[in-house]
N, C-alpha and C. Protein backbone atom coordinates (compact mmCIF):
# COMPACT_ATOMS: atom_id res chain seq x y z
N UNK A 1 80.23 115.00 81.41
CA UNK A 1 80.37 113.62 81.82
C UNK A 1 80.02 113.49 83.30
N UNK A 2 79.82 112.44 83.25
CA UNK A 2 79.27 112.12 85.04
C UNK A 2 80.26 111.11 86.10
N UNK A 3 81.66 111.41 85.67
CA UNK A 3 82.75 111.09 86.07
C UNK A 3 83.22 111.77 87.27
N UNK A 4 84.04 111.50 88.42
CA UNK A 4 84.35 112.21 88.82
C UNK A 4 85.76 112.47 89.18
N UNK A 5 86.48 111.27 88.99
CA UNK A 5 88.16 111.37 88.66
C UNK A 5 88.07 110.32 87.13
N UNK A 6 89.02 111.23 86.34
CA UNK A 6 89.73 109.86 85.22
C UNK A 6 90.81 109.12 85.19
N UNK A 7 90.88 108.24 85.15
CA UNK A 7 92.71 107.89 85.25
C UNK A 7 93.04 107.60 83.85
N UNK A 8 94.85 107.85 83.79
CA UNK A 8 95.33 108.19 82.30
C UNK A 8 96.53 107.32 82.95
N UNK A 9 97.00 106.13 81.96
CA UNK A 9 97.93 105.67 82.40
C UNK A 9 99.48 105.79 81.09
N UNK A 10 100.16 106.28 81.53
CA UNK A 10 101.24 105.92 80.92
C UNK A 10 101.58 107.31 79.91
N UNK A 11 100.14 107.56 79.03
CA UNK A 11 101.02 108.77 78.27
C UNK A 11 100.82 110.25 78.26
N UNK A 12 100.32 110.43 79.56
CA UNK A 12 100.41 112.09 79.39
C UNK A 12 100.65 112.49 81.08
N UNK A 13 101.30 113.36 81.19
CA UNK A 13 102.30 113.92 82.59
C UNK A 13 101.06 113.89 83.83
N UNK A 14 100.21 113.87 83.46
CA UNK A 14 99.15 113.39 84.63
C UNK A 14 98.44 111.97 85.16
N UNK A 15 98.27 111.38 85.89
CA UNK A 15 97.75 110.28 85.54
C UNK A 15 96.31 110.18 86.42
N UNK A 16 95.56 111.34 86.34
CA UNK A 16 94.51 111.76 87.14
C UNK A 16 94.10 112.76 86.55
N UNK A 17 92.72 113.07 86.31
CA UNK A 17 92.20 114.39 86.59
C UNK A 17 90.71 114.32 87.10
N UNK A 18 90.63 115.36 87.67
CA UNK A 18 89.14 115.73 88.94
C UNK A 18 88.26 116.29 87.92
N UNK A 19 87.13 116.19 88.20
CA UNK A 19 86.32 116.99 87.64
C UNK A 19 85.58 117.57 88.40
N UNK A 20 85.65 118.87 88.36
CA UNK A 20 85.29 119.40 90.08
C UNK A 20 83.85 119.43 90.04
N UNK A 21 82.81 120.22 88.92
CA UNK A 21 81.96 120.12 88.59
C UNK A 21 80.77 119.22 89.15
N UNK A 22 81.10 117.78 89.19
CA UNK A 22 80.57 116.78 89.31
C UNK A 22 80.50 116.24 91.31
N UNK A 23 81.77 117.07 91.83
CA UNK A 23 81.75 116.96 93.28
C UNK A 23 81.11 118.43 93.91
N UNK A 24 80.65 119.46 92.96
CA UNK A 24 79.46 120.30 93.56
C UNK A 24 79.89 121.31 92.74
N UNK A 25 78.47 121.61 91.69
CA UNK A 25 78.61 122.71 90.79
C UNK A 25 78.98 124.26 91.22
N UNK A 26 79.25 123.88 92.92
CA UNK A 26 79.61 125.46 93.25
C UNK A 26 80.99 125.52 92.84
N UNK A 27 81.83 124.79 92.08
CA UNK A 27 83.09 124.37 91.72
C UNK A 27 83.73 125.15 90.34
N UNK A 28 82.52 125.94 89.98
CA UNK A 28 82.83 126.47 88.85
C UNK A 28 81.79 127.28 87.99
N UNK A 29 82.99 128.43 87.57
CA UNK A 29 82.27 129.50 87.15
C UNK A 29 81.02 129.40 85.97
N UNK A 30 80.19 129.91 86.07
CA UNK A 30 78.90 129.66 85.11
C UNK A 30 79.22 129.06 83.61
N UNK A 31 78.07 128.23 83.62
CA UNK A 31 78.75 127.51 81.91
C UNK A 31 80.19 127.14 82.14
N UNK A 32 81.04 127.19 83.05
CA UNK A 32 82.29 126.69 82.70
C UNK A 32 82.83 125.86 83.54
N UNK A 33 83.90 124.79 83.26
CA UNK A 33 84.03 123.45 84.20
C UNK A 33 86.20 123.38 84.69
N UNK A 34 85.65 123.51 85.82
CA UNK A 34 87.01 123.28 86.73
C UNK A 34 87.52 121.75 86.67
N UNK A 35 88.57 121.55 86.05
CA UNK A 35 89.52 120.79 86.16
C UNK A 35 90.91 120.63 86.77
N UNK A 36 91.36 119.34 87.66
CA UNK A 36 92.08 119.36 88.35
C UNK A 36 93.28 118.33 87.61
N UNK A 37 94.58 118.51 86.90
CA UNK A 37 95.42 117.16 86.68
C UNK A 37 95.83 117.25 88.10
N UNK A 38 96.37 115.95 87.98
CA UNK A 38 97.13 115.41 89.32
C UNK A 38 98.33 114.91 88.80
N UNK A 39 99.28 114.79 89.27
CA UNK A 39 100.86 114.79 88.74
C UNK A 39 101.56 114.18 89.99
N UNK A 40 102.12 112.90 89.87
CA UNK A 40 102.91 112.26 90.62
C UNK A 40 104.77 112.71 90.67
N UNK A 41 104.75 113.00 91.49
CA UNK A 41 106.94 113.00 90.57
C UNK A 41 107.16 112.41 92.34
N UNK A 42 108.50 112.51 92.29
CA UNK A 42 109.40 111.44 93.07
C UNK A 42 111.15 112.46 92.72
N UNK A 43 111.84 112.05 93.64
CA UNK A 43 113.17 112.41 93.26
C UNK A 43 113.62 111.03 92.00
N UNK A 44 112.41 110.18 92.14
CA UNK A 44 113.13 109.01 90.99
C UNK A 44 112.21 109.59 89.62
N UNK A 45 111.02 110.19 89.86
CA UNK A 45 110.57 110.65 89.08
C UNK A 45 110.28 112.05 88.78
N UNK A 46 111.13 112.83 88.53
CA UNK A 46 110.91 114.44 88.98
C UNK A 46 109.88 114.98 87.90
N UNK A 47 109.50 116.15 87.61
CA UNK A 47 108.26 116.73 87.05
C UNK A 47 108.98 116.87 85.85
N UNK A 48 108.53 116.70 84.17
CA UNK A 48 109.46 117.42 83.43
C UNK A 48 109.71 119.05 83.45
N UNK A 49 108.42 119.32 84.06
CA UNK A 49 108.66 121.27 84.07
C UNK A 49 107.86 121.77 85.23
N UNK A 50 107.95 122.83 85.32
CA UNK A 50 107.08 123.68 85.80
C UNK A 50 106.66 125.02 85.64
N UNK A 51 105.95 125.34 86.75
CA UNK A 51 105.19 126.39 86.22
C UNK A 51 104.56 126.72 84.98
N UNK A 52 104.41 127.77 84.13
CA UNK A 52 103.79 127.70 82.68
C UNK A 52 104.16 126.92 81.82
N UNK A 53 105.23 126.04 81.55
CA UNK A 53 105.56 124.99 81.35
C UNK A 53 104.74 123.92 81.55
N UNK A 54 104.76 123.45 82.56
CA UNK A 54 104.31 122.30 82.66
C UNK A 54 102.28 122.31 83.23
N UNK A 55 101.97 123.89 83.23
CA UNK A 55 100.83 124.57 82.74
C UNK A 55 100.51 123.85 80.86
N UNK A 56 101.20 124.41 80.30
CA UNK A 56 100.63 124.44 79.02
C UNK A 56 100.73 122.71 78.52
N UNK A 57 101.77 122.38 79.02
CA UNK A 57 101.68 120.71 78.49
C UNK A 57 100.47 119.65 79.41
N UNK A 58 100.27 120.35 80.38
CA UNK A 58 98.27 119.78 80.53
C UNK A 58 97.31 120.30 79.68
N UNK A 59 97.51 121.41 79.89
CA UNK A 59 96.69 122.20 79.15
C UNK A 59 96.29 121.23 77.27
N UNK A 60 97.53 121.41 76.76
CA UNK A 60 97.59 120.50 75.32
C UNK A 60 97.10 118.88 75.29
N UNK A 61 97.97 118.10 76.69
CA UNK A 61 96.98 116.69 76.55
C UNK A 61 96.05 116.80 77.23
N UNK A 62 95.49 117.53 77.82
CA UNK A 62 94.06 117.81 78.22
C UNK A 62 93.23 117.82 76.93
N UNK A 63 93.85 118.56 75.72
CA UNK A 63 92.97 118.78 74.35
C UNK A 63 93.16 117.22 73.84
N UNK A 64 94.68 116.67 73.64
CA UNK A 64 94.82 115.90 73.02
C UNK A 64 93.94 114.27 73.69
N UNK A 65 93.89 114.08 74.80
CA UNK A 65 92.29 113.04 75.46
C UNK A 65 91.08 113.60 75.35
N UNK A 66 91.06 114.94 75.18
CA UNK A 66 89.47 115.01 74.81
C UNK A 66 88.64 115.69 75.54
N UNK A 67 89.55 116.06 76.58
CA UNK A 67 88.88 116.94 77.81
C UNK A 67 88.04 117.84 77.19
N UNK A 68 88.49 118.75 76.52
CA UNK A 68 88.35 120.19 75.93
C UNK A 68 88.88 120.30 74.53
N UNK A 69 88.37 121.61 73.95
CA UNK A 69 89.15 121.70 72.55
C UNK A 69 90.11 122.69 72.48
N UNK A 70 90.79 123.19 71.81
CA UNK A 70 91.87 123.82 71.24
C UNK A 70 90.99 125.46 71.30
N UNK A 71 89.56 125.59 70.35
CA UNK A 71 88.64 126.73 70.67
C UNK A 71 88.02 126.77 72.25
N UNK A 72 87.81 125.91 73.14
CA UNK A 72 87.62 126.35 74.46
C UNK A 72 88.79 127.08 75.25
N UNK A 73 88.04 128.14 75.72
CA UNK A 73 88.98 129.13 76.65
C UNK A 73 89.09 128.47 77.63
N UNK A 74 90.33 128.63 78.16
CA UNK A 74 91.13 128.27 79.04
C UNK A 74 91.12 129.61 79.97
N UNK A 75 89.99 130.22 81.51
CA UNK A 75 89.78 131.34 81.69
C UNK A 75 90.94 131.59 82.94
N UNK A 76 91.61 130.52 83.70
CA UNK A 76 92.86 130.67 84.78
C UNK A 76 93.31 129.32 84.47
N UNK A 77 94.61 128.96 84.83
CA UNK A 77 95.64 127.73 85.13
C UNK A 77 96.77 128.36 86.14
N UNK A 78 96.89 127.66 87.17
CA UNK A 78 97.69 127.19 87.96
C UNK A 78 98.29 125.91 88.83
N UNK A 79 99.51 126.23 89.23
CA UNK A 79 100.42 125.13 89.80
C UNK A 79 100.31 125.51 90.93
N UNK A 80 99.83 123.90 92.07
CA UNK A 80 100.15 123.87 93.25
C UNK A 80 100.55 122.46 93.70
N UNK A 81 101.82 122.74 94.63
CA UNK A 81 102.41 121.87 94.84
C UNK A 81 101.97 121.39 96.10
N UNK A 82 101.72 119.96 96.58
CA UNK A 82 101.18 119.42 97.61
C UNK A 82 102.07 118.06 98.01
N UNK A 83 103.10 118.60 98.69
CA UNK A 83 103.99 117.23 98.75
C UNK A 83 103.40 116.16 99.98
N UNK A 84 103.81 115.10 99.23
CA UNK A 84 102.86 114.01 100.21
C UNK A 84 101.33 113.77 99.88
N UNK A 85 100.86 114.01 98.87
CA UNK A 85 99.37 114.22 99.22
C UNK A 85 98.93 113.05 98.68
N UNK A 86 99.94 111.93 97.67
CA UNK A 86 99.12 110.96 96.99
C UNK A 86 99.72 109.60 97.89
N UNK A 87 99.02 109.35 99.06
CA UNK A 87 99.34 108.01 99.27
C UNK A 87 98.94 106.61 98.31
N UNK A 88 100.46 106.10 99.08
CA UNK A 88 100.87 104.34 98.12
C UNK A 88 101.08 103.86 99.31
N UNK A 89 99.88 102.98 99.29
CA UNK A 89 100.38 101.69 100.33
C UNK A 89 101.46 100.45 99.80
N UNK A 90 101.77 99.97 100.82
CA UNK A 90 102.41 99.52 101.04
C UNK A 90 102.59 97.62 100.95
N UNK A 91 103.15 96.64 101.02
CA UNK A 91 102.28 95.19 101.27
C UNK A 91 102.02 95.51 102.98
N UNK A 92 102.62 96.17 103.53
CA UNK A 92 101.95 95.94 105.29
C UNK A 92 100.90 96.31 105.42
N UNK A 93 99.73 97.08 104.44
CA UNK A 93 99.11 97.82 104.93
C UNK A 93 98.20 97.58 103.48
């Protein structure tokens, strides 16, 4: 696809994903495509899991929207946490 973020609203623990691919094929290993979810939480909204946890439940609605299939290898997954990184403005601003 020639996308370069998707937005997912409402039913799956991400409401973003990157497609790195598309912001410079040095992004990923031959024949194969780097994907980024993005995951909002809040102390009002905390993460339901983490780590391989909350690994594998992208991983699954990643299959279940269509990203990928169930037979595509999955060749690394990891969690990194970046607090602060998704600004929300504000009405002042």
């Amino acid at each position: 696809m020639d996308k370069h973020w998707i937005y997912f609203a409402g039913d799956t623990v991400f409401h973003r994903i990157f497609i790195q691919r598309n912001a410079s094929p040095l992004c990923n290993p031959p024949g194969g495509c780097g994907l980024t979810c993005e995951i909002t939480y809040s102390p009002l909204k905390p993460l339901p899991a983490e780590g391989k946890q909350l690994i594998d439940r992208c991983i699954a609605e990643c299959i279940a929207v269509g990203m990928f299939t169930a037979n595509d290898l999955v060749m690394t997954a990891n969690q990194i946490d970046i607090p602060y990184a998704y600004v929300i403005y504000d009405h002042a601003r």
